[in-house]
Protein backbone atom coordinates (compact mmCIF):
# COMPACT_ATOMS: atom_id res chain seq x y z
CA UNK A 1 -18.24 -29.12 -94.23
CA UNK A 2 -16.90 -32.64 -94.38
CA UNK A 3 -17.72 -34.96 -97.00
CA UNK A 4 -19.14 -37.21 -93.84
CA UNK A 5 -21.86 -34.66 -93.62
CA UNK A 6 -22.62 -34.73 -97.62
CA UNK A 7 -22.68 -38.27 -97.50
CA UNK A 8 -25.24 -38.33 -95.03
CA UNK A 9 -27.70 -35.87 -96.43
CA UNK A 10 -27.47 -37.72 -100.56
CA UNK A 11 -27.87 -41.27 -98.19
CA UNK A 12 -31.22 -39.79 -96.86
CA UNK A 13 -32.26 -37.91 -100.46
CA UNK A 14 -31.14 -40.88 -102.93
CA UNK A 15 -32.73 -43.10 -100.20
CA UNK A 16 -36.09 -42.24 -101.59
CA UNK A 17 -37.75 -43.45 -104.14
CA UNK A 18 -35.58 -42.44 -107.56
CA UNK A 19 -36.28 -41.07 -110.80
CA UNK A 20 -37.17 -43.73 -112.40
CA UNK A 21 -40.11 -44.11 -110.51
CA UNK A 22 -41.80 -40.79 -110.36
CA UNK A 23 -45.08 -40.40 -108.90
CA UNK A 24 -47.66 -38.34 -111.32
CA UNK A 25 -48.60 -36.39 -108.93
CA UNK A 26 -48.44 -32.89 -107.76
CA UNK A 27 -50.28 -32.80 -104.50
CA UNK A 28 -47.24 -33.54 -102.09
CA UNK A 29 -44.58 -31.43 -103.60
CA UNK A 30 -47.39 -28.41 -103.18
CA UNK A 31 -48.49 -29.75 -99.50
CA UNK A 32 -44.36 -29.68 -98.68
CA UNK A 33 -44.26 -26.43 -99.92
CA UNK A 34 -47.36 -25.16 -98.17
CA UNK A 35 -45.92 -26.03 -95.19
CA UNK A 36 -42.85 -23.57 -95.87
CA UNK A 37 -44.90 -20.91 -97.15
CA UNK A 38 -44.62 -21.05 -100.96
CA UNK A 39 -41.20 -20.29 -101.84
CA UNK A 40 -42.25 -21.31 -104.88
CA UNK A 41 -44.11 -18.19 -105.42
CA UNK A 42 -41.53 -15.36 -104.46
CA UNK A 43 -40.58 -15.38 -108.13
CA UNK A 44 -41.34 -15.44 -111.55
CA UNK A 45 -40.55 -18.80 -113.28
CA UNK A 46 -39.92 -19.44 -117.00
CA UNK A 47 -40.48 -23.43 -117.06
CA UNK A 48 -39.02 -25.50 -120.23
CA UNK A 49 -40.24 -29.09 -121.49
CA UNK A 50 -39.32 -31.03 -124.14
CA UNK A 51 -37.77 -33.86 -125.16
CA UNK A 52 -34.29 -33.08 -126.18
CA UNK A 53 -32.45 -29.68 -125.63
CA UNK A 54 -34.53 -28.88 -122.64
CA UNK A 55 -31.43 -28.23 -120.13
CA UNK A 56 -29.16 -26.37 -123.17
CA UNK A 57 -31.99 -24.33 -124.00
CA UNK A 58 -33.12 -23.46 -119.72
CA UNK A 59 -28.69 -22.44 -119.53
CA UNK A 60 -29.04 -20.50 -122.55
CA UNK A 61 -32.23 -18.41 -120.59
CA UNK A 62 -30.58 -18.17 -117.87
CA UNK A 63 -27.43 -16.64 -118.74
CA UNK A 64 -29.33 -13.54 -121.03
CA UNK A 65 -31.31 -13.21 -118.00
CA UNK A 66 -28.46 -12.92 -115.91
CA UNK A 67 -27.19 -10.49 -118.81
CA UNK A 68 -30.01 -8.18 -118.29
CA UNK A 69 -28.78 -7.93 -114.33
CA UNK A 70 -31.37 -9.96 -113.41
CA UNK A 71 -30.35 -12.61 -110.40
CA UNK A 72 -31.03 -16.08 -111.35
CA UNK A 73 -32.02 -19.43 -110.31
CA UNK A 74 -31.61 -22.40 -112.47
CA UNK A 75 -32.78 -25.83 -112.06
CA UNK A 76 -31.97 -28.46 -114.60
CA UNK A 77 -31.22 -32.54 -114.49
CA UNK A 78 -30.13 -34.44 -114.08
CA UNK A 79 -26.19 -33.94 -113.08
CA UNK A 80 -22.90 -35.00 -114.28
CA UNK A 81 -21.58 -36.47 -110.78
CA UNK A 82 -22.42 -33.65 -107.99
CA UNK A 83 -26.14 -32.87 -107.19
CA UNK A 84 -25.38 -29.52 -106.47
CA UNK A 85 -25.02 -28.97 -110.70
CA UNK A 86 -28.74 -29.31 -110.53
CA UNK A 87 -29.61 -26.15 -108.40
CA UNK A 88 -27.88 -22.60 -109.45
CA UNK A 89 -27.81 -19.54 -108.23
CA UNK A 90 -26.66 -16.57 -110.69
CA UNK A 91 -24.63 -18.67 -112.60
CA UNK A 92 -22.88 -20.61 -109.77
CA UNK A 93 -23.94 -24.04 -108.83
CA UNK A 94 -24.65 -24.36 -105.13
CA UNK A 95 -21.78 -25.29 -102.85
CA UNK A 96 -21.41 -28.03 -100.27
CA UNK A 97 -21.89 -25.83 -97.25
CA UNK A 98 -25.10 -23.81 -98.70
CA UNK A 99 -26.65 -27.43 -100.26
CA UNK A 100 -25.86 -28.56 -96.69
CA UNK A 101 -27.34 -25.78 -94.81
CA UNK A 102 -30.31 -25.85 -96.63
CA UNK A 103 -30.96 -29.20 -96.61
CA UNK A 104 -31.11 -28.72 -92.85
CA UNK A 105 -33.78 -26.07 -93.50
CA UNK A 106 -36.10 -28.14 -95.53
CA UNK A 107 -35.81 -31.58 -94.28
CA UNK A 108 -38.21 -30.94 -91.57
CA UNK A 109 -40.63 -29.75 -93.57
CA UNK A 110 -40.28 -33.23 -96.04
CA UNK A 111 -40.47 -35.29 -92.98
CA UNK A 112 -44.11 -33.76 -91.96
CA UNK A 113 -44.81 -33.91 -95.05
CA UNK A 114 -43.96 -37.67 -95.22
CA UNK A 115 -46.36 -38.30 -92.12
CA UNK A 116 -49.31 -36.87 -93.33
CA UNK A 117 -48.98 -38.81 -96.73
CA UNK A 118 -48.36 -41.99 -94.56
CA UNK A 119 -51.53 -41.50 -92.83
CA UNK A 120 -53.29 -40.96 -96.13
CA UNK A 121 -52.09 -44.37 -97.65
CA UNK A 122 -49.58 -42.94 -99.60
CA UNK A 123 -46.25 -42.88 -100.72
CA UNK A 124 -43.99 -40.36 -99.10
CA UNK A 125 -41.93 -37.90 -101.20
CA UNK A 126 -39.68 -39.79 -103.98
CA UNK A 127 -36.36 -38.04 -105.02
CA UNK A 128 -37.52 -35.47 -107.57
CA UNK A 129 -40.63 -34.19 -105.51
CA UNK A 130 -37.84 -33.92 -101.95
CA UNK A 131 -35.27 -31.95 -104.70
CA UNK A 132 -37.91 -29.90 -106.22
CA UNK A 133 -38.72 -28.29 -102.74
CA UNK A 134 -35.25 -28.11 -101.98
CA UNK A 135 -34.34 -26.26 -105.07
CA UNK A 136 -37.85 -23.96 -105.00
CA UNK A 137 -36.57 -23.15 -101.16
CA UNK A 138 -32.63 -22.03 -101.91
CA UNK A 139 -33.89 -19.78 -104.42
CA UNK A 140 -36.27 -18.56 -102.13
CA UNK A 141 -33.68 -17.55 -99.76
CA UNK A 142 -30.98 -16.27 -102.32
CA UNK A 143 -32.92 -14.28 -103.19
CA UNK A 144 -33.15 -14.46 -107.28
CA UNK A 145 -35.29 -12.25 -109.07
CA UNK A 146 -36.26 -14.93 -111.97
CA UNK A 147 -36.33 -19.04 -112.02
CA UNK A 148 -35.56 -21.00 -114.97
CA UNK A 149 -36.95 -24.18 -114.39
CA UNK A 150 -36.12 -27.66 -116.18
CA UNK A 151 -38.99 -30.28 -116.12
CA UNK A 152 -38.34 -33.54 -114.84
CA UNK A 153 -39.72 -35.77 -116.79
CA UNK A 154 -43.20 -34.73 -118.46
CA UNK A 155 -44.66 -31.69 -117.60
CA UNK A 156 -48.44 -32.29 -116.13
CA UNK A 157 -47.79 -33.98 -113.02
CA UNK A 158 -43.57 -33.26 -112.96
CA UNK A 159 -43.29 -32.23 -109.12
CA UNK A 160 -41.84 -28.42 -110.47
CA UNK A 161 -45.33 -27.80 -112.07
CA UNK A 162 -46.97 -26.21 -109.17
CA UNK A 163 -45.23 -23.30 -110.10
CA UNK A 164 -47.33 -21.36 -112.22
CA UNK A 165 -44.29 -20.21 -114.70
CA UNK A 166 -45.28 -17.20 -116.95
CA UNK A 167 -43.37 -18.29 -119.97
CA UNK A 168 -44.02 -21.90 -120.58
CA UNK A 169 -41.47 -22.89 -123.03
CA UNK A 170 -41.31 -25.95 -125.59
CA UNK A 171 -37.93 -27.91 -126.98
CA UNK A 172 -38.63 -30.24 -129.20
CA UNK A 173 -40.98 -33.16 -128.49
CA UNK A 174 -40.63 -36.24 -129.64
CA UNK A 175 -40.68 -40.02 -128.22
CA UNK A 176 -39.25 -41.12 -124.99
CA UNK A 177 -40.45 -42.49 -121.55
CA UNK A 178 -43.00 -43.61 -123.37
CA UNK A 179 -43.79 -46.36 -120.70
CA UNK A 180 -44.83 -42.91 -118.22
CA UNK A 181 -45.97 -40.11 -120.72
CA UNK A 182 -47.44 -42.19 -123.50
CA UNK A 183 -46.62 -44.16 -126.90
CA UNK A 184 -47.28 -41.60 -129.44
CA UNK A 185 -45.96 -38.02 -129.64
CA UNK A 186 -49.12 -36.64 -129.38
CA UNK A 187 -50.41 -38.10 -125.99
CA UNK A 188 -46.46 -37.58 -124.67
CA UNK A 189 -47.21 -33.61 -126.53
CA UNK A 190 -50.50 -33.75 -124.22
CA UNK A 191 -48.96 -34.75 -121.35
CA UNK A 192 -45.83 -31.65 -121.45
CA UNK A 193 -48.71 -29.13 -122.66
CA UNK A 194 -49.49 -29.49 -118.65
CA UNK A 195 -47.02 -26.52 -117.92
CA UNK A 196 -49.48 -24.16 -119.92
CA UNK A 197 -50.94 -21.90 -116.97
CA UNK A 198 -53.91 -19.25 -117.95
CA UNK A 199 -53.66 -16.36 -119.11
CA UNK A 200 -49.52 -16.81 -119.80
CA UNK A 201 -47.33 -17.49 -122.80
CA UNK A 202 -46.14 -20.21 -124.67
CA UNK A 203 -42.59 -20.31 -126.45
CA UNK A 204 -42.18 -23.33 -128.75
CA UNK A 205 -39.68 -25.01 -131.34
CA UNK A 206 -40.69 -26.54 -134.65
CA UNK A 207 -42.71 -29.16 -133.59
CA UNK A 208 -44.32 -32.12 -135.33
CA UNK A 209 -48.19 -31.46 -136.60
CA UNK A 210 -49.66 -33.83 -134.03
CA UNK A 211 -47.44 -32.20 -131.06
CA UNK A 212 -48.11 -28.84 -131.92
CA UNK A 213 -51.75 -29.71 -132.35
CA UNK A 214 -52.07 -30.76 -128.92
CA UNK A 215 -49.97 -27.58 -127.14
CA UNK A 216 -51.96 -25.32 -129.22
CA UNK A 217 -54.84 -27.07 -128.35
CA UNK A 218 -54.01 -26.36 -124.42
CA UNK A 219 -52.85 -22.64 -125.11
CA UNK A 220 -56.31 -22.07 -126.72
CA UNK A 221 -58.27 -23.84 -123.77
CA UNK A 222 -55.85 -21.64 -121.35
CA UNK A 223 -55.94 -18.59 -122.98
CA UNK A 224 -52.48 -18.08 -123.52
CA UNK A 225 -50.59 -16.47 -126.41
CA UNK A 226 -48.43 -18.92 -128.62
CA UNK A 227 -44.83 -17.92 -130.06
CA UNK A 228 -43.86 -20.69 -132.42
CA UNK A 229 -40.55 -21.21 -134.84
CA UNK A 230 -40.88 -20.67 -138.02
CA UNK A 231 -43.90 -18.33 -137.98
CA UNK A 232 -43.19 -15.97 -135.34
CA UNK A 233 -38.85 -16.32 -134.90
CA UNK A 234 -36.60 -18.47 -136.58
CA UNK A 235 -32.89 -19.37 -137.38
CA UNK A 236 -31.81 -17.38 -140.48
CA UNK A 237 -28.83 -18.99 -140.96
CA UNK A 238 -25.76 -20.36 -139.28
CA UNK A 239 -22.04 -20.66 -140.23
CA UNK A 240 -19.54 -23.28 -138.06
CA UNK A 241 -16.87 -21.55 -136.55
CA UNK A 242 -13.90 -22.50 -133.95
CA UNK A 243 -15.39 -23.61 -130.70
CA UNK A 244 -18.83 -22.76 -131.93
CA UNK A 245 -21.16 -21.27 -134.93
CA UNK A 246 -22.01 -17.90 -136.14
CA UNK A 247 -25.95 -17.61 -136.13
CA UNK A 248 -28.32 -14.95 -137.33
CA UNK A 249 -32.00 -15.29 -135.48
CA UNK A 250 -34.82 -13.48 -136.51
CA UNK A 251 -36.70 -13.12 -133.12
CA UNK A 252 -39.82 -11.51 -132.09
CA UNK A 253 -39.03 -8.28 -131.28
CA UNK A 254 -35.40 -7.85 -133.44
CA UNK A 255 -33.14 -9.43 -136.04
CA UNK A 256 -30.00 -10.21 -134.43
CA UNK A 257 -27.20 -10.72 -136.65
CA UNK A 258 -23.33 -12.50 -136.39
CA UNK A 259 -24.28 -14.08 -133.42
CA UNK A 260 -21.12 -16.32 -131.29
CA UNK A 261 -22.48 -19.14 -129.69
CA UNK A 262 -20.18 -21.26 -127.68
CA UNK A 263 -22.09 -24.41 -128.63
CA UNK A 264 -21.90 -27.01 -131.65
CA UNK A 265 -24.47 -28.17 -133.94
CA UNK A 266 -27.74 -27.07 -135.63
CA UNK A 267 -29.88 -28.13 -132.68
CA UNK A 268 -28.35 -25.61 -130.46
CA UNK A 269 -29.17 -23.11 -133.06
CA UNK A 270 -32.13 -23.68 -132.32
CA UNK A 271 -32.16 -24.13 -128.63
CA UNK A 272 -30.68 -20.55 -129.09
CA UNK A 273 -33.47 -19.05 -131.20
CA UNK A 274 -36.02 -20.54 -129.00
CA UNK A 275 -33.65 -19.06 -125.80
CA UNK A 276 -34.11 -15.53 -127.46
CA UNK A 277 -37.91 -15.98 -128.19
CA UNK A 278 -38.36 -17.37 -124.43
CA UNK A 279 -36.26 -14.04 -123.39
CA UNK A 280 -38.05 -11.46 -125.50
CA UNK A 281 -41.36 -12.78 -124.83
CA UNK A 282 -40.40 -12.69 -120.81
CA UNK A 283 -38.50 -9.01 -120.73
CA UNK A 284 -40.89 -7.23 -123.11
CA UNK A 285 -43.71 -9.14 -124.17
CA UNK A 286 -42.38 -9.55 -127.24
CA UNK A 287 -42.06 -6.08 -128.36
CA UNK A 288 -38.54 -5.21 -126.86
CA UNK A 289 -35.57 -6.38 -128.79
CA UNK A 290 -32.33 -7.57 -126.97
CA UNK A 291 -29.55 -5.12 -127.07
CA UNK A 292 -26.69 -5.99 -128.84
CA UNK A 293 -24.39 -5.92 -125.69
CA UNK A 294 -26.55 -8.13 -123.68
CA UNK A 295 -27.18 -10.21 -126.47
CA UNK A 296 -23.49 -11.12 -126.39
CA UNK A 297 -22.49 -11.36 -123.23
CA UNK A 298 -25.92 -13.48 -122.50
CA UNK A 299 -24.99 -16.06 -125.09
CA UNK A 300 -20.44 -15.94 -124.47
CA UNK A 301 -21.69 -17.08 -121.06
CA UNK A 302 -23.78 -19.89 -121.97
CA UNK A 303 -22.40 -23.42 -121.27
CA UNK A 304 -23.54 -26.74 -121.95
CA UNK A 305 -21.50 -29.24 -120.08
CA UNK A 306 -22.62 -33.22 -121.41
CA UNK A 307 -23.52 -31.80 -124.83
CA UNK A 308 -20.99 -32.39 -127.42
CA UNK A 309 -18.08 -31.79 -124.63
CA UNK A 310 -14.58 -32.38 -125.68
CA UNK A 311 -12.47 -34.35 -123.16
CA UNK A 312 -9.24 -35.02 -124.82
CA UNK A 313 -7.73 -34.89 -128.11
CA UNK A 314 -5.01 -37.51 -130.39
CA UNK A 315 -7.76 -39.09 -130.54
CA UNK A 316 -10.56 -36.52 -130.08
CA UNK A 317 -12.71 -37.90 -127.47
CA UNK A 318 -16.35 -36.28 -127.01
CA UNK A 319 -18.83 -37.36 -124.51
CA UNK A 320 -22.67 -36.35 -125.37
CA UNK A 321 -25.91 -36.60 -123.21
CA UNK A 322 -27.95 -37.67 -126.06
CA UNK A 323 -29.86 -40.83 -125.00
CA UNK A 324 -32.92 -41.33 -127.65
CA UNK A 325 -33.09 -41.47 -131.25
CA UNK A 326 -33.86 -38.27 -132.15
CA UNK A 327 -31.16 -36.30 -129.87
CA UNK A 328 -28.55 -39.34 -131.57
CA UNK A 329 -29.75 -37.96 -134.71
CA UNK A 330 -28.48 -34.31 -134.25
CA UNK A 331 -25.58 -35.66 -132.22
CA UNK A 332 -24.23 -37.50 -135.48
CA UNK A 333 -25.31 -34.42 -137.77
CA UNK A 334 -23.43 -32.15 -135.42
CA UNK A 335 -19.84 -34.63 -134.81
CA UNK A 336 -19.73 -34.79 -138.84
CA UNK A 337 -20.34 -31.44 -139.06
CA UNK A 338 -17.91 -29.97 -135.92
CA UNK A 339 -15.12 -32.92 -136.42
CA UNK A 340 -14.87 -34.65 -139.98
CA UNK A 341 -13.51 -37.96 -138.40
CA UNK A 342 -12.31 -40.75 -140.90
CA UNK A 343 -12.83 -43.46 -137.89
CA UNK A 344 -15.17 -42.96 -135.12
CA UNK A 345 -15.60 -45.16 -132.18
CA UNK A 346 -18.51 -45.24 -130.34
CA UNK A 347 -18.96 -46.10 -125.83
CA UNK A 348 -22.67 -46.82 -125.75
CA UNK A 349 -24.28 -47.87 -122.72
CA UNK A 350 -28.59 -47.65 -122.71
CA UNK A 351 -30.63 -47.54 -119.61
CA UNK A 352 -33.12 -50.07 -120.02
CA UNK A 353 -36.31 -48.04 -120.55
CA UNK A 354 -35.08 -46.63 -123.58
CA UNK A 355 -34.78 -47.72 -127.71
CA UNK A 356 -31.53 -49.05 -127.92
CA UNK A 357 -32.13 -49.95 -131.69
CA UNK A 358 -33.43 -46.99 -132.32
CA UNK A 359 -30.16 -45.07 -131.05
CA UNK A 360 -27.97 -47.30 -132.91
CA UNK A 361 -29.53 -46.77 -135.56
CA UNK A 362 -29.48 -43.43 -135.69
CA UNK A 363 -25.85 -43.29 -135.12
CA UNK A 364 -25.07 -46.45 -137.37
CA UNK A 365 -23.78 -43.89 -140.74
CA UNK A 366 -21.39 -41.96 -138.08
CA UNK A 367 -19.87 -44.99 -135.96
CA UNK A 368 -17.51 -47.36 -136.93
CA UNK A 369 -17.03 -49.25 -134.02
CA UNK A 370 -19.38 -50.11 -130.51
CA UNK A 371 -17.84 -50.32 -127.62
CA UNK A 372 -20.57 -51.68 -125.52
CA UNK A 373 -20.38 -51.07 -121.95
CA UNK A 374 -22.85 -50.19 -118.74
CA UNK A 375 -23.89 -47.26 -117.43
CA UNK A 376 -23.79 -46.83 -113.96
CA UNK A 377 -27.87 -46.78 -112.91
CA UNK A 378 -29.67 -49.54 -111.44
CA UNK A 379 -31.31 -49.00 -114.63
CA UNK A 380 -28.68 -50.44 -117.27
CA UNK A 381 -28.97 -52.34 -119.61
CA UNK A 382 -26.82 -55.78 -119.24
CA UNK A 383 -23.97 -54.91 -121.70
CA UNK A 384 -24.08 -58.22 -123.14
CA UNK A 385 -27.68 -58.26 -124.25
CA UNK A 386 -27.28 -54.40 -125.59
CA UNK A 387 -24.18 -55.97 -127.80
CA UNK A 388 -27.02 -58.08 -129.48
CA UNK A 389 -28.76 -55.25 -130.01
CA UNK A 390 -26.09 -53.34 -131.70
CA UNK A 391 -25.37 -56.47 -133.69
CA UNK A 392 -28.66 -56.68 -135.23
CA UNK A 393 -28.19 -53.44 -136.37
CA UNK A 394 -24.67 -53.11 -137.37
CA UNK A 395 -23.22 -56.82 -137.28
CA UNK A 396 -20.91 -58.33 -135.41
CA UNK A 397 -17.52 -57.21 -136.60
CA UNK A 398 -18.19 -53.63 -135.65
CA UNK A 399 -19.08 -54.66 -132.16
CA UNK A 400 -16.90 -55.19 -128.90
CA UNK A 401 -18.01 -55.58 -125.45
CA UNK A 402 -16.43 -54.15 -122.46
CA UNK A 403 -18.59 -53.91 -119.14
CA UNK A 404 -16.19 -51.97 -117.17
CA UNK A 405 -16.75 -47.72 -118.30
CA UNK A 406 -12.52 -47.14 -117.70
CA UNK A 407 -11.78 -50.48 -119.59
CA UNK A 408 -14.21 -49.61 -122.39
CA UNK A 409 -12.63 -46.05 -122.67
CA UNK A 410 -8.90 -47.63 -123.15
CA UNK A 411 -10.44 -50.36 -125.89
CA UNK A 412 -12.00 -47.37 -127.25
CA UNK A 413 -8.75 -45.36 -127.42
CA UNK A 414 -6.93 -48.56 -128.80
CA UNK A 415 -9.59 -49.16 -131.37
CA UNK A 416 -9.47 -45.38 -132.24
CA UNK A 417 -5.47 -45.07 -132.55
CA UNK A 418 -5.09 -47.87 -135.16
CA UNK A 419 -7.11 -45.49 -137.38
CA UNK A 420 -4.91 -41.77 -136.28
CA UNK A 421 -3.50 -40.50 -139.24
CA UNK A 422 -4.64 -43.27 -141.73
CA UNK A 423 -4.30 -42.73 -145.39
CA UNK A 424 -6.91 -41.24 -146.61
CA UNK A 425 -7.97 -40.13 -142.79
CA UNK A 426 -6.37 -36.55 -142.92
CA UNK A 427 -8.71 -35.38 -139.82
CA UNK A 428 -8.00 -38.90 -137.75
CA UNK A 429 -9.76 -41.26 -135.35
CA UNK A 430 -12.17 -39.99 -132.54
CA UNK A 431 -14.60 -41.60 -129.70
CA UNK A 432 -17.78 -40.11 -128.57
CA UNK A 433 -19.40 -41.48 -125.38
CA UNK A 434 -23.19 -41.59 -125.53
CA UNK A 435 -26.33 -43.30 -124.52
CA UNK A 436 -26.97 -42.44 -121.09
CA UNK A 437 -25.90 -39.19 -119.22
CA UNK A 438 -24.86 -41.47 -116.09
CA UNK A 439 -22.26 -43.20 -118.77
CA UNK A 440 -20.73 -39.59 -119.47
CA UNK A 441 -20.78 -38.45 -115.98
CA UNK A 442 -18.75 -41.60 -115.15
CA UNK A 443 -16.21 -40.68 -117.81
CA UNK A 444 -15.74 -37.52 -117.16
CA UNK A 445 -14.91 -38.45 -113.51
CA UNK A 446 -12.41 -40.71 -115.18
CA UNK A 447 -10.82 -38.21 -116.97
CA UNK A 448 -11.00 -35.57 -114.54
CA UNK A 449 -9.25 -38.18 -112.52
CA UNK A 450 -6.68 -40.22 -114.40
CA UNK A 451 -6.76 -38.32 -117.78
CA UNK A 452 -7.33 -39.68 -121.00
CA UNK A 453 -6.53 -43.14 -120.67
């Protein structure tokens, strides 16, 4: 298929109304679906919410799933520079032709869809609801015998909850969007505790009291049987190791001991205890451990691309998706603990919803420098008036602004090198590239493109 043909189809789905506008609703995703006969329904569904780990936690699922021999569809967001990243099928994002093709398929179905919420006074499908039913339709078809399925944004009204997912599952929750799912973290709690169905299960993380208040408050009023960390599984321990951690987990069903996971920091410990809890609760009820074989291969296959990725080395350069305080937080904890840096330079571009003070803040005690840039959204915020930011927070000596993303990654580099091999600086100079997940996407492309710089 040419890229002509690509073009044309992400003209006509970006055309509508983007993320950052999504409409709490649930009616016209449903309606859409209606119309193509519930795809929607022609499989199980383990659904994930949160606020940070959701996607590394929904991979880690899906890949012991896929371990088991199960066929799998995953659908996370957003994507690091090809839409297709969003919708898998066992393990392989969807390709060009098959996005294409089915695109074809469901378009005519969004389009009557569109006219009967015209003559009702309303908005037609926005982005999310359009790639919802897209992604609820190719698995559908593949045909996969489980769906992992990433919330949006939220979890009451997100367009994938009219799926009625047996294993609703909980990362977690903690401020952000707060202008759409509410100021505190117990009305945004309240507002995720929407994916509860009756009668099903609920897999959570460590949450705080007035969070886990509210989502046990929903399982109660649902009827539905609540897993939680630190009473019913938990991280025993965990050991850093090269391109990864030893972990042991004390699940539901098993202890599982000497784990390898492929992924860095103490957060994606826990995004893998919660993975094995979400697993055991969804193969056995709980009561059947994961074999040791499965185990493995599940969790050697699970990926994480955006999350502490390393792009280049002399200097180390990272790129992370975190983009709120509290996934900065275990960004930092995780760098210091993965990559003992004597210099680290920061590229920080915020969208312009979120709490840029907050995220320098939280990364203030690992970053040396700022590199202040933009992200590539409609949403960004103006580089120069994010600088400010950072320099209330950090000063203006450890700040430097550079609104082009490749210029800011060679000032970055240059800032970085003057600091490789200092005395006293044994492990070197690095840059991580944070703050918005269309600002990594970007640089990878560059990267992938030019190399780095």
């Amino acid at each position: 298929m040419s890229d002509t043909a690509l073009d044309r189809m992400l003209d006509e789905l970006y055309g509508r109304v983007g993320e950052k506008a999504p409409q709490p609703r649930l009616s016209a995703t449903r309606r859409a679906l209606e119309l193509m006969g519930d795809p929607h329904r022609a499989y199980p569904i383990v659904h994930i919410t949160g606020t940070n780990g959701k996607t590394s936690t929904s991979r880690i699922i899906e890949s012991l799933l896929r371990a088991h021999g199960l066929r799998t569809g995953l659908f996370t967001s957003p994507d690091l520079g090809y839409l297709g990243q969003r919708i898998v099928v066992d393990g392989e994002p969807i390709d060009e032709a098959s996005l294409l093709a089915a695109w074809a398929e469901v378009k005519p179905y969004l389009e009557l869809t569109d006219t009967e919420l015209a003559a009702a006074d309303e908005p037609p499908l926005t982005f999310f609801e359009a790639l919802t039913v897209l992604a609820y339709a190719v698995f559908a078809d593949a045909p996969i015998d489980v769906g992992v399925i990433e919330v949006g944004m939220g979890g009451e009204w997100d367009s994938t909850n009219v799926a009625d997912g047996q294993v609703a599952v909980f990362t977690p929750i903690d401020l952000d969007h707060t202008e759409r799912l509410g100021r505190t973290v117990a009305e945004i709690a309240r507002t995720k505790a929407g994916i509860i169905k009756p009668g099903r299960s609920v897999v959570t993380a460590a949450q705080q009291p007035e969070a886990l208040a509210e989502l046990e408050r929903a399982a109660a009023l649902s009827e539905a049987d609540v897993t939680l960390e630190g009473r019913d599984f938990r991280v025993l321990s965990r050991t850093p190791a090269v391109g990864g951690q030893l972990v042991d987990v004390q699940g539901r069903a098993g202890r599982y001991e000497g784990l390898f996971v492929p992924l860095l920091g103490a957060h994606q410990a826990q995004n893998t205890a919660v993975a094995i809890a979400a697993v055991e609760t969804f193969i056995g009820g709980g009561e059947q451990p994961i074999t040791g074989d499965v185990l493995a291969e599940g969790l050697a296959g699970a990926t994480s691309p955006g999350r502490l990725q390393v792009l280049g080395s002399g200097p180390l350069l990272v790129v992370d998706a975190a983009h709120n305080p509290h996934g900065v937080a275990a960004m930092s904890a995780a760098l210091r603990e993965s990559f003992p840096l004597g210099h680290v330079v920061a590229v920080l571009a915020v969208l312009a919803d979120k709490d840029a003070a907050g995220i320098v803040r939280a990364a203030e005690g690992l970053v040396d420098e700022f590199v202040v840039t933009t992200a590539p959204s409609d949403r960004t915020t103006d580089p120069d008036e994010l600088a400010a930011t950072v320099v209330g927070v950090v000063g203006a000596d450890r700040v430097v602004v550079e609104p082009d993303v490749e210029q800011a990654l060679r000032r970055a580099r240059e800032l970085a090198d003057e600091h490789e091999g200092a005395v006293g600086e044994p492990s070197g100079a690095g840059v991580v590239v944070f703050g918005s997940i269309t600002l990594i996407a970007k640089a990878i492309q560059l990267v992938d493109e030019h190399g780095w710089p």
